[in-house]
Structure formats: C-alpha cells, structure tokens
C-alpha atoms as a PDB file:
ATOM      1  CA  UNK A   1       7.373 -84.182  -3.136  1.00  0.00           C
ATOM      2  CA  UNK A   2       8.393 -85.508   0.017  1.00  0.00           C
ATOM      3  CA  UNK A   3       9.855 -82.578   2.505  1.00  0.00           C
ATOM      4  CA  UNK A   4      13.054 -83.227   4.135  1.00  0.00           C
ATOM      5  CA  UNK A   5      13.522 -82.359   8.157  1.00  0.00           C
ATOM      6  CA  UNK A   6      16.086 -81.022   9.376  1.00  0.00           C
ATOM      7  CA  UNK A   7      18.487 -84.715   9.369  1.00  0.00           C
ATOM      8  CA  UNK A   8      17.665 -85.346   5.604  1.00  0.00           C
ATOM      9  CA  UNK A   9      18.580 -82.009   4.445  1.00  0.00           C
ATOM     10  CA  UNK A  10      21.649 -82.641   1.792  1.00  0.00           C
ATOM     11  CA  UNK A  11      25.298 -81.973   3.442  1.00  0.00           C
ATOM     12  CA  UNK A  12      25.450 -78.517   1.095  1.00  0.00           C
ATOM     13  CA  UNK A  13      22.388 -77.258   2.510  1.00  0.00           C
ATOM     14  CA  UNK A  14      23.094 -78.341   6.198  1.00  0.00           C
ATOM     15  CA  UNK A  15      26.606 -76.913   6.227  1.00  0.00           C
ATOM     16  CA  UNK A  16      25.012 -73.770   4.581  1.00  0.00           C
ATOM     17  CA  UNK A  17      22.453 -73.432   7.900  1.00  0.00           C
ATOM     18  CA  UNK A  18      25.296 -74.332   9.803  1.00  0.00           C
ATOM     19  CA  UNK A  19      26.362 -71.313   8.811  1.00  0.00           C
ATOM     20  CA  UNK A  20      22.902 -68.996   8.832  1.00  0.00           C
ATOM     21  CA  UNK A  21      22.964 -70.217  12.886  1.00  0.00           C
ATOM     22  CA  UNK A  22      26.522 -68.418  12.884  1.00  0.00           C
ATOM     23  CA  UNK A  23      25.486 -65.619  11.078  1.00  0.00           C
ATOM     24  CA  UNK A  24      22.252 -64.516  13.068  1.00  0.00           C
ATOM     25  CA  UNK A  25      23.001 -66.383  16.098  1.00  0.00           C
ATOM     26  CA  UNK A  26      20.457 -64.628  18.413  1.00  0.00           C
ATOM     27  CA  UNK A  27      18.155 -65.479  16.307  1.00  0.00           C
ATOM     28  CA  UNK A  28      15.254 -68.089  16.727  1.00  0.00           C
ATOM     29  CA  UNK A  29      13.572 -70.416  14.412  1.00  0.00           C
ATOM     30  CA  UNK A  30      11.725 -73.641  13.911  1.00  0.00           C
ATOM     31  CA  UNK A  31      13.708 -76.185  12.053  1.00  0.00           C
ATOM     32  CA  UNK A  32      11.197 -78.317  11.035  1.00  0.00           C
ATOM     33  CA  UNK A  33       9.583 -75.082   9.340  1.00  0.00           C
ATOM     34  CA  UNK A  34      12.991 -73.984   8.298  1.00  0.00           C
ATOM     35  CA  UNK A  35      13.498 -77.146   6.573  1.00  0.00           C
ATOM     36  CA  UNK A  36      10.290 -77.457   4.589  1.00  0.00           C
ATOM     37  CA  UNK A  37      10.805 -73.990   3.541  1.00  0.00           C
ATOM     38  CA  UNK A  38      14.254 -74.639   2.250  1.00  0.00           C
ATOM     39  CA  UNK A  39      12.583 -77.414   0.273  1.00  0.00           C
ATOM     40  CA  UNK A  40      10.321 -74.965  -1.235  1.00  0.00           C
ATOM     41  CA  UNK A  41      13.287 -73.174  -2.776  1.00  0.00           C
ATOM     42  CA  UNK A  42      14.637 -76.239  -3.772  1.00  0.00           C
ATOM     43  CA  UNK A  43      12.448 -76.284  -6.116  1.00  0.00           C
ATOM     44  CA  UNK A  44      13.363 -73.420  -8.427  1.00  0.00           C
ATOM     45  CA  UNK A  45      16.680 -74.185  -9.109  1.00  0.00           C
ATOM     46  CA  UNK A  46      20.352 -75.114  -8.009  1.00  0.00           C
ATOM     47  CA  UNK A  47      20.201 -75.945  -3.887  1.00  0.00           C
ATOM     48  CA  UNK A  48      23.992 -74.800  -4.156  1.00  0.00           C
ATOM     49  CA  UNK A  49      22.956 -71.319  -5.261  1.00  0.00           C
ATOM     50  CA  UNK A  50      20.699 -70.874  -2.356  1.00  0.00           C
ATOM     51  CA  UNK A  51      21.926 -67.475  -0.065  1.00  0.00           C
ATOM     52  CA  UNK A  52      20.764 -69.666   3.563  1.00  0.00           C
ATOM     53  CA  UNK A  53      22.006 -66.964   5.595  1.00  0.00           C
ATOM     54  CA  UNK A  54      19.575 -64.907   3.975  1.00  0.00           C
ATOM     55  CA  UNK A  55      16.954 -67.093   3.555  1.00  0.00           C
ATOM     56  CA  UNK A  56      17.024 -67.945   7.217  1.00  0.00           C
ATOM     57  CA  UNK A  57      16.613 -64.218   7.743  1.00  0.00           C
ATOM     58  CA  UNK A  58      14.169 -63.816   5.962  1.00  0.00           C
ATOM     59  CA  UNK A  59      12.130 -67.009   7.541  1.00  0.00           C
ATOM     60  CA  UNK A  60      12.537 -65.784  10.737  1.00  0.00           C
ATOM     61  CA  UNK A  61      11.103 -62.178  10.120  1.00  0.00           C
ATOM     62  CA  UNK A  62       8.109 -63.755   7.998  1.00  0.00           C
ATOM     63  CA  UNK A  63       7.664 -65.802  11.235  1.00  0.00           C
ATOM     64  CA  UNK A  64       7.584 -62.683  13.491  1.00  0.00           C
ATOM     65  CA  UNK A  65      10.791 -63.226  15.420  1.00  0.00           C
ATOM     66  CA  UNK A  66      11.696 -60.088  17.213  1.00  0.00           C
ATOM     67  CA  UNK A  67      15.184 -61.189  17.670  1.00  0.00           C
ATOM     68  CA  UNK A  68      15.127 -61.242  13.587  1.00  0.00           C
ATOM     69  CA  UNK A  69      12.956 -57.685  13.371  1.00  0.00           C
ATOM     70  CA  UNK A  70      15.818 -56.283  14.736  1.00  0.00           C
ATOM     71  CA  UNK A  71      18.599 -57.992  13.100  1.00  0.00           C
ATOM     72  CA  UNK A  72      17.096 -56.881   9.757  1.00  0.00           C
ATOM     73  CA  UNK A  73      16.455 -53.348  10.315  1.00  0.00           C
ATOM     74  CA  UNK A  74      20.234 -52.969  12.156  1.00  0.00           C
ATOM     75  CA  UNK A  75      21.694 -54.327   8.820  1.00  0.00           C
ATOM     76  CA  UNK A  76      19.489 -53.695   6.174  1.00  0.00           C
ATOM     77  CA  UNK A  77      17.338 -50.359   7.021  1.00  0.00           C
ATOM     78  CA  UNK A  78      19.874 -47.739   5.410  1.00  0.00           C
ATOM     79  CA  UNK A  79      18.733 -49.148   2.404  1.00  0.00           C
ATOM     80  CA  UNK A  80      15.122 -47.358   3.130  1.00  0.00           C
ATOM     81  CA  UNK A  81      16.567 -44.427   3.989  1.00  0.00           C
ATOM     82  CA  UNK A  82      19.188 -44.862   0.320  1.00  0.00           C
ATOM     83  CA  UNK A  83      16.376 -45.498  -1.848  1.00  0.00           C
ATOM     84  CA  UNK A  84      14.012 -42.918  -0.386  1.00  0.00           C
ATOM     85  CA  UNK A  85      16.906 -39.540  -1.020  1.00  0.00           C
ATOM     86  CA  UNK A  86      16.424 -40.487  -4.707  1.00  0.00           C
ATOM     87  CA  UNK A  87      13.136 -38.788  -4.545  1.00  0.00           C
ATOM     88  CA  UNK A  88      12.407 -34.992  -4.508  1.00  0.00           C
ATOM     89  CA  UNK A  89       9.136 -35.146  -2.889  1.00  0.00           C
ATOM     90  CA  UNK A  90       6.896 -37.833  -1.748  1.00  0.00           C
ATOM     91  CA  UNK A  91       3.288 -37.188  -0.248  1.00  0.00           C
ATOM     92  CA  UNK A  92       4.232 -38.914   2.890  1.00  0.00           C
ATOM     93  CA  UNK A  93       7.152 -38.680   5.663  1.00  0.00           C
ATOM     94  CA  UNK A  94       9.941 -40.877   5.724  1.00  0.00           C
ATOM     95  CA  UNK A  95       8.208 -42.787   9.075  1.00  0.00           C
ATOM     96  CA  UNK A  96       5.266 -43.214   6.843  1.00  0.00           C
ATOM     97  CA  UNK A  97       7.608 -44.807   4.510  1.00  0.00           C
ATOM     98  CA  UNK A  98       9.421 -47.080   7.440  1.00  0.00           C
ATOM     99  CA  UNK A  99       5.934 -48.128   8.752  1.00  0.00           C
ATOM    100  CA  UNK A 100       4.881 -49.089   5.179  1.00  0.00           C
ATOM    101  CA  UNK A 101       8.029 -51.083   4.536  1.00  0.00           C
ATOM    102  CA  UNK A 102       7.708 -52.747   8.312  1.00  0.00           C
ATOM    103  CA  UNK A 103       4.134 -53.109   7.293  1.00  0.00           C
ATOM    104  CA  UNK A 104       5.010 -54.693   4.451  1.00  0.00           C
ATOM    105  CA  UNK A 105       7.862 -57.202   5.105  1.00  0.00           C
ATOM    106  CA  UNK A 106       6.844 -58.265   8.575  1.00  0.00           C
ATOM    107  CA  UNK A 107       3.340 -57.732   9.029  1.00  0.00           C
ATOM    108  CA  UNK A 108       1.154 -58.461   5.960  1.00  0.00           C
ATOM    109  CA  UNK A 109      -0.436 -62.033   5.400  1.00  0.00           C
ATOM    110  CA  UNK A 110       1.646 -63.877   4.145  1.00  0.00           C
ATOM    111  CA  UNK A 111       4.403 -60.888   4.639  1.00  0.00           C
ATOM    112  CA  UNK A 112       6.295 -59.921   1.695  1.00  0.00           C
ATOM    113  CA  UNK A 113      10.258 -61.550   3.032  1.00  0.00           C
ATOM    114  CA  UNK A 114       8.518 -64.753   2.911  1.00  0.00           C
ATOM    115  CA  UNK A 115       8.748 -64.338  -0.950  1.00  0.00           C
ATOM    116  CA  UNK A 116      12.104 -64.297  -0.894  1.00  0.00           C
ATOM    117  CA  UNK A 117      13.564 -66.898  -3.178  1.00  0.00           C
ATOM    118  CA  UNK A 118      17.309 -66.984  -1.791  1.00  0.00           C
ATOM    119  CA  UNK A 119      18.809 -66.794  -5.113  1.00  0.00           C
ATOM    120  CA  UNK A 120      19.911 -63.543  -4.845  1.00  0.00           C
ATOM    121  CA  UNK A 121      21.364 -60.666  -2.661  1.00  0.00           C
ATOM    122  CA  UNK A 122      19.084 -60.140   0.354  1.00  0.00           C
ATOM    123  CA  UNK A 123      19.725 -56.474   0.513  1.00  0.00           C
ATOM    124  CA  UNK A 124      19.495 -56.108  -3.800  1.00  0.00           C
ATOM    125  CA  UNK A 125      15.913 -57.629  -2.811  1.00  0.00           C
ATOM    126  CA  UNK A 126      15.105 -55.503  -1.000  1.00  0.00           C
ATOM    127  CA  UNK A 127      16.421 -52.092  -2.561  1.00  0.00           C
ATOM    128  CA  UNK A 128      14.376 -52.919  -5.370  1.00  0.00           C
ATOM    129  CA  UNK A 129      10.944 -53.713  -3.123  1.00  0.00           C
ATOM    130  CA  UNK A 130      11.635 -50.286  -1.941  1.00  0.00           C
ATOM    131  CA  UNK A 131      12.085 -48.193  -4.887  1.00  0.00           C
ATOM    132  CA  UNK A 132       9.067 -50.194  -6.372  1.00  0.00           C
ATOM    133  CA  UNK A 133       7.212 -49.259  -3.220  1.00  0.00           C
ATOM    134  CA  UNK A 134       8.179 -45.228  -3.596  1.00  0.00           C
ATOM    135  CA  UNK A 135       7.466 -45.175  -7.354  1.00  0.00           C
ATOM    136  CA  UNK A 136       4.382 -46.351  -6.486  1.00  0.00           C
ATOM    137  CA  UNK A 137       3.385 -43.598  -3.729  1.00  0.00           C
ATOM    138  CA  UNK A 138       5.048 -41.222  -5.635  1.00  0.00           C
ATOM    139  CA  UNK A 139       2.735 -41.676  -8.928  1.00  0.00           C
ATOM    140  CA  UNK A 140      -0.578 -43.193  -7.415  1.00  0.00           C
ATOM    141  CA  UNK A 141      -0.721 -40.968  -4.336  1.00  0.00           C
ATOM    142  CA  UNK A 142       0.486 -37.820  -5.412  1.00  0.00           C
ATOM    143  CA  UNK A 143      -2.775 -37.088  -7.357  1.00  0.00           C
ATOM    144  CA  UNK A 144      -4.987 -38.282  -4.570  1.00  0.00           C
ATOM    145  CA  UNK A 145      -3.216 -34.859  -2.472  1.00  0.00           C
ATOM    146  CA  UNK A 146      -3.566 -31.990  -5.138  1.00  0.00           C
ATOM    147  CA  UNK A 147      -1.754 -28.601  -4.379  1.00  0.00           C
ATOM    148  CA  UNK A 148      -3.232 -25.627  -6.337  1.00  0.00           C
ATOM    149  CA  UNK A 149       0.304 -25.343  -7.832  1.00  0.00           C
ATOM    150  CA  UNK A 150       0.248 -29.150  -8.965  1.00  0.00           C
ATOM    151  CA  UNK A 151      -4.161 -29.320  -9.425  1.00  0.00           C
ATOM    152  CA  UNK A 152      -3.576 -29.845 -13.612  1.00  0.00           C
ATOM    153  CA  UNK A 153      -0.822 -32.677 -13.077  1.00  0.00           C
ATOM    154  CA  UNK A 154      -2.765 -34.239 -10.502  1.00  0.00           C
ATOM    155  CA  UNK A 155      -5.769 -34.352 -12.114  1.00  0.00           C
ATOM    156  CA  UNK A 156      -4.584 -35.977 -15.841  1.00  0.00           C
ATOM    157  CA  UNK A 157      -4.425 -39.436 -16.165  1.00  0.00           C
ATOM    158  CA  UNK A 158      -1.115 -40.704 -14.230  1.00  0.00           C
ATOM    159  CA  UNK A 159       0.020 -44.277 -15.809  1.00  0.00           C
ATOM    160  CA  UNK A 160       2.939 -45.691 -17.159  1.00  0.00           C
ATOM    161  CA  UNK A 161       4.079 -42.648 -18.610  1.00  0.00           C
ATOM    162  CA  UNK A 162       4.306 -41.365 -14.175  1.00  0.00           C
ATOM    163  CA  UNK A 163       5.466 -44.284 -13.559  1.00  0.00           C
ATOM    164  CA  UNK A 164       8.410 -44.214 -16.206  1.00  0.00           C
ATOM    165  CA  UNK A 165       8.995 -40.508 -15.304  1.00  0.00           C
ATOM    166  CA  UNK A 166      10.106 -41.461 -11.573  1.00  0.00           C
ATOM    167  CA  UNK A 167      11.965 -44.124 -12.775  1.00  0.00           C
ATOM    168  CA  UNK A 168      13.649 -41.950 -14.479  1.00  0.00           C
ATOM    169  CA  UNK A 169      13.998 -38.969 -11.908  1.00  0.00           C
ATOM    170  CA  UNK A 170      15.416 -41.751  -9.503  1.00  0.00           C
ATOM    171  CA  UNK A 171      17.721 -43.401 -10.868  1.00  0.00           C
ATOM    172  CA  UNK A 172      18.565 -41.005 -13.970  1.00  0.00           C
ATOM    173  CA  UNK A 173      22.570 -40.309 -13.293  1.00  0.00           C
ATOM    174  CA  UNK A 174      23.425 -44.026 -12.991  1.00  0.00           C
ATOM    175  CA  UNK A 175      21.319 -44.880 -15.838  1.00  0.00           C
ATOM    176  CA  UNK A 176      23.204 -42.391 -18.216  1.00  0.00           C
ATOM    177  CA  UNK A 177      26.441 -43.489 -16.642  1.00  0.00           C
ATOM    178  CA  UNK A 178      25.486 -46.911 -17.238  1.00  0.00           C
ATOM    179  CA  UNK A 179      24.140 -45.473 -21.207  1.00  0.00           C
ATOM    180  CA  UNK A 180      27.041 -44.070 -22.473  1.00  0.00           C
ATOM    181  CA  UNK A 181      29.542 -46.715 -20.972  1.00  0.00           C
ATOM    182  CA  UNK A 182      27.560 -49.746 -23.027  1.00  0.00           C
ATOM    183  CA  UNK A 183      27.717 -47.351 -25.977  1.00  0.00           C
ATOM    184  CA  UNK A 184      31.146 -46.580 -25.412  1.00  0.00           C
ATOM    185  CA  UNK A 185      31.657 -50.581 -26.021  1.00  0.00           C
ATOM    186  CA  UNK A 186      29.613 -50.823 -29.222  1.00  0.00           C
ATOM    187  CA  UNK A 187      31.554 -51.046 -32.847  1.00  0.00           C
ATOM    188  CA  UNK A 188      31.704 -48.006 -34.530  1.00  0.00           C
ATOM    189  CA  UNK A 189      29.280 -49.631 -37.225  1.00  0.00           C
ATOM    190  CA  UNK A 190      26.623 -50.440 -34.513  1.00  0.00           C
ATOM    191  CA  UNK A 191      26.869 -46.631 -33.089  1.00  0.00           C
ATOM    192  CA  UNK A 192      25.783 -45.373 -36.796  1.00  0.00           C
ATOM    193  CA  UNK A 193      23.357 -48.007 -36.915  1.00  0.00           C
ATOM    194  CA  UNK A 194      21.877 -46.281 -33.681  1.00  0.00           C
ATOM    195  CA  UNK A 195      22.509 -42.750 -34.509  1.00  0.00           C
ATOM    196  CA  UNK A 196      20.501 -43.299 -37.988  1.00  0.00           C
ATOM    197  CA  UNK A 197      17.907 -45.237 -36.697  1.00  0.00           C
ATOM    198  CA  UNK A 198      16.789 -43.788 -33.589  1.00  0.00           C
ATOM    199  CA  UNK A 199      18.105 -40.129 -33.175  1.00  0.00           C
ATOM    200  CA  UNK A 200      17.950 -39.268 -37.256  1.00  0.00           C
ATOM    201  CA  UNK A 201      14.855 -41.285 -37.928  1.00  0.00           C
ATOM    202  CA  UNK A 202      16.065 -43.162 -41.057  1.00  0.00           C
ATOM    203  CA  UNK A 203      13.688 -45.877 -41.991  1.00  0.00           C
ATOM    204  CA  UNK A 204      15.086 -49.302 -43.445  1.00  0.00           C
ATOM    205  CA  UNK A 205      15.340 -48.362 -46.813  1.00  0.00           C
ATOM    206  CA  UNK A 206      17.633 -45.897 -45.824  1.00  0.00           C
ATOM    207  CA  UNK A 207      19.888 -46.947 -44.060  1.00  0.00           C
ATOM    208  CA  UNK A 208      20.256 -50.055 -46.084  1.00  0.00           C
ATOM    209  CA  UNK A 209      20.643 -47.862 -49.019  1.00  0.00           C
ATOM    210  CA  UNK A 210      23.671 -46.083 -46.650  1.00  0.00           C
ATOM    211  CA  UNK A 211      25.333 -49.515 -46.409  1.00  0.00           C
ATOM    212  CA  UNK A 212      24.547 -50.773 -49.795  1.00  0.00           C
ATOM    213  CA  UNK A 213      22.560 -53.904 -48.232  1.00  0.00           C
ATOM    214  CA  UNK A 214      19.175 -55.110 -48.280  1.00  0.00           C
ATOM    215  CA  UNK A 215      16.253 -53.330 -46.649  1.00  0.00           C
ATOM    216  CA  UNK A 216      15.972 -56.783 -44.394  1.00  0.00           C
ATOM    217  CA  UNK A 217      19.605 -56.671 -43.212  1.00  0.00           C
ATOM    218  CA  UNK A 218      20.164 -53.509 -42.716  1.00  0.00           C
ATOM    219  CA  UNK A 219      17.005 -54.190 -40.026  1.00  0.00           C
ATOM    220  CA  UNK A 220      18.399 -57.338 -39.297  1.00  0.00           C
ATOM    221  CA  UNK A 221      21.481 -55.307 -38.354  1.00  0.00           C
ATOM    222  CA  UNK A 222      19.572 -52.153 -36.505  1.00  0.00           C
ATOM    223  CA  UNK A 223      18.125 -54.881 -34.246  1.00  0.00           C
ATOM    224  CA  UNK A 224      21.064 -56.848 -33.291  1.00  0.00           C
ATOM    225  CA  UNK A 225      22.700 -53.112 -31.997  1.00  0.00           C
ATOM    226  CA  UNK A 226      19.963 -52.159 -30.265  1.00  0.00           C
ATOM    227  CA  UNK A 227      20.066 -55.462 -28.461  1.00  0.00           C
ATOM    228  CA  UNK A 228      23.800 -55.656 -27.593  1.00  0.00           C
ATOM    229  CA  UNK A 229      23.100 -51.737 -25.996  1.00  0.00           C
ATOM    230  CA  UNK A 230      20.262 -52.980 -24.242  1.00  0.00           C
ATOM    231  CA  UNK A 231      22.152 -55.957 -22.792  1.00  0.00           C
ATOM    232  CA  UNK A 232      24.883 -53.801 -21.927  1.00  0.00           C
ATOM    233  CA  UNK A 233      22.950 -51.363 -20.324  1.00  0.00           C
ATOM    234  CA  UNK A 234      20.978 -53.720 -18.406  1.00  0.00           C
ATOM    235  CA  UNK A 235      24.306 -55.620 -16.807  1.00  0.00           C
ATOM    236  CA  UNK A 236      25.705 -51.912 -15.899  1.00  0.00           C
ATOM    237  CA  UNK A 237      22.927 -50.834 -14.234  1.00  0.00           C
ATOM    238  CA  UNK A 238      22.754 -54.057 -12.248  1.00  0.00           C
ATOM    239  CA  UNK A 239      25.979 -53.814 -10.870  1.00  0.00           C
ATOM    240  CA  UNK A 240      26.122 -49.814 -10.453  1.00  0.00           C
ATOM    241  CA  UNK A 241      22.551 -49.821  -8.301  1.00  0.00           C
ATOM    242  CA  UNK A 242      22.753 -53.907  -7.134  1.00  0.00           C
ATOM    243  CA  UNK A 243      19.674 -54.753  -8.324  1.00  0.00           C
ATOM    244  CA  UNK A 244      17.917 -57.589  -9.857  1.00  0.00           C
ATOM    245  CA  UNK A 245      17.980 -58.483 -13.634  1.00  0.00           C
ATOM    246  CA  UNK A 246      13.998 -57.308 -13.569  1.00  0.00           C
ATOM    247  CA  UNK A 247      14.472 -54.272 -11.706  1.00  0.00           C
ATOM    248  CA  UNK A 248      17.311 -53.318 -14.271  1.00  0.00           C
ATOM    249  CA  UNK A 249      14.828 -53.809 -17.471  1.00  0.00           C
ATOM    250  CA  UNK A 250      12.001 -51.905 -15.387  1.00  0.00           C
ATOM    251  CA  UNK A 251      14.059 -49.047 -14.950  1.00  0.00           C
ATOM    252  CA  UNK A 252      16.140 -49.365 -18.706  1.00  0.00           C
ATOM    253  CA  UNK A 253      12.495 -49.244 -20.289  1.00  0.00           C
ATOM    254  CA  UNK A 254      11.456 -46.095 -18.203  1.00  0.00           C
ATOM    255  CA  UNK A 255      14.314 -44.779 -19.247  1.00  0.00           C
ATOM    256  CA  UNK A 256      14.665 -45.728 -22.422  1.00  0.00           C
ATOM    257  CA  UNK A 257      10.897 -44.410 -23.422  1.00  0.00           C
ATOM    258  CA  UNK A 258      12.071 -41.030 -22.108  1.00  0.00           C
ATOM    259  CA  UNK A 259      15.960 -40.517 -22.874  1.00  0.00           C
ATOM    260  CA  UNK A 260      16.846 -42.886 -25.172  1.00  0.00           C
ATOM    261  CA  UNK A 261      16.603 -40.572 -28.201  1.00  0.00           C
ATOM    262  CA  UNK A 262      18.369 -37.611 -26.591  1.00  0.00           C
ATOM    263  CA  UNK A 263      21.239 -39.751 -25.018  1.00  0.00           C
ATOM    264  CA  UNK A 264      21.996 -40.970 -28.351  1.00  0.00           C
ATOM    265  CA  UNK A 265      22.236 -37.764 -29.834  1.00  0.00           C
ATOM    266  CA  UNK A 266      24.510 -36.362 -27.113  1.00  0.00           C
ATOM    267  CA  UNK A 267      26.904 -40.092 -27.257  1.00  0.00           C
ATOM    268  CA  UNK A 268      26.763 -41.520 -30.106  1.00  0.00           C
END
C-alpha cells in the first residue's frame, strides 16, 4: 500500500496528532516517519481506535528522542517500580531492573516501544512487558545464582511449572479476588457442576447420573461452566491489574494449574 504523509493522513487521524503534539509538546519527531508509522497500524484494525498520543510516544522513544526518554520515564516509570514489589526476591537490584527495562524499550534494535500497536493503554503495555520481564529473571536466572539454602531448587529443571509459580506468587490476591467474584456470578447449577467436576473428581458418568442426563450433556454442560468462569475471570483480572486480554489468560492459566482446585473447594 501506498503510505500517506503527513497532508493525506485522514481528518480522524490528523486531529488525533493534533492532539499527541498537545500532549507531549516538548517533544520532537519526524512527521514523515510519524506518518508512515501510523500507516503501519492502520493496518491492524480500526484507525479510530488508534491511542496517537501514545503511539507518538512511543515513536519518539523508539527513535531515541531524549525529550521523549524523559517524558516516558516521568509518567510511566512507577509502573517498574509497581510491578517489581510484587516479587519477594529477584537475583538482581531494582537498577538492574531499570537498566534492563531502559535497555529494553529504548535501546535494543529495533527497541521493544516500537512494537507498540496503539490499540491499547500505553501504560497496561507496558505493566505487562514488565512483569513478563521479572517472571522471566525470576525463573531463568535464579538457578544460574544457587545459594546453599536454595542448591536443590536451583538445580531441578525450572519450566513452566516456575514460570506458573511466579505468576502466581505475583499476582495471587487479585487473582483470587478476581476467582471468587466470577464464581460469585455463576448459577447455582454451574457452581455444582464445578464443585463435582474439578474439586470432587466426578467423571461424566457421574455427574450425568447426578442430573439424570446423558453422559454427553452433562460434559456438554461441565464445559460451558468452566468457560463462563474462565471468561469471567479473565475480564476481572483485566480490569483489577489493567492489563491486556493475553496477559490476563497468561496469568489465569498459571493460576489456574496451581489454585484452581483449592479455590473451588474453599468458594464454591
């Protein structure tokens, strides 16, 4: 396709840098590049839905503007700090951790904000890019420093399971907040379902024979609650931590591979 300058951008998306230039108004850019990398984003969707405040942000940083360095770590750096409390321990210090994340979103080739699709919340993007970034130190690095105390953990095989367990450890009260609130919303029919399929261990058979249905219904029906408690879970935990849809299933199946049997027992 053809990519518009700066003149032939459509009225939405000019009023919308219009605005960006309001926003960050210190901050410097190439509209010719600006404009071809709007068109990019174009691509994926809606031009309406586009966040151009953010995605001129984000431009600038990828482009090395110190004006827009600056701009981003004054507004969006707490975040860093936010996402990096939810862990115990980590094997490095938290400058280590703002160096990576500079490292990272400005400095890398191509660096990681020129990703950035515009679609969503700027700051959502990058809370999630952070806690993705600590769960990794925290289960790849850990075992590459062994303690004497820690030498048997460090030295098994650390996978998904590590990975689901920091999940878990950092984001564990709002998922069980977020738990019991979609199961508070489920029928009382869909809760037994639950109950007797994952925390009693019914089979089928059984539970269709509790309901006096079919062995493929009553499955039929075991699915269809697990997926409205999923779904509800999923939108709860987007809107209690502000993160993306994906970032909500990462952290639902963590959790849900590790709690989801216990949580049931103690809510349903």
């Amino acid at each position: 396709m053809s990519i518009p300058g700066p003149a032939a951008l459509p009225p939405t998306l000019a009023d919308g840098v219009a605005e960006a230039r309001r926003a960050w108004p210190a901050v410097a850019f190439d509209e010719d590049g600006f404009a071809r990398h709007l068109a990019s984003k174009m691509q994926d969707g809606d031009p309406g839905a586009l966040r151009i405040p953010d995605l001129l942000l984000a431009y600038a940083c990828s482009q090395r503007d110190p004006a827009a360095i600056a701009a981003f770590e004054a507004t969006y750096f707490g975040e860093v700090e936010a996402a990096r409390r939810r862990f115990d321990a980590l094997p490095v210090t938290g400058d280590d951790v703002l160096q990576r994340v500079r490292q990272k979103l400005f400095l890398d080739e191509p660096p990681a904000l020129a990703g950035y699709a515009g679609r969503g919340d700027l700051r959502g993007w990058l809370r999630a890019a952070v806690l993705h970034m600590l769960i990794n130190i925290a289960t790849r690095e850990a075992r590459e420093r062994p303690t004497e105390e820690g030498f048997f953990d460090a030295v098994v095989d650390v996978g998904a399971d590590a990975e689901a367990a920091y999940l878990k450890q950092a984001c564990r009260a709002e998922f069980e907040e977020a738990f019991a609130a979609a199961l508070s919303r489920l029928d009382a029919r869909d809760k037994a379902l639950l109950r007797y399929a994952f925390a009693d261990g019914l089979n089928v058979d059984q539970i269709g024979a509790v309901y006096q249905v079919h062995r493929a219904t009553a499955a039929r029906w075991v699915q269809k609650a697990r997926d409205r408690l999923v779904g509800e879970t999923r939108a709860d935990l987007m809107a209690r931590l502000r993160v993306d849809e994906d970032e909500a299933g990462s952290i639902l199946r963590a959790a849900l591979s590790r709690m989801g049997t216990t949580l049931l027992r103690r809510f349903a």
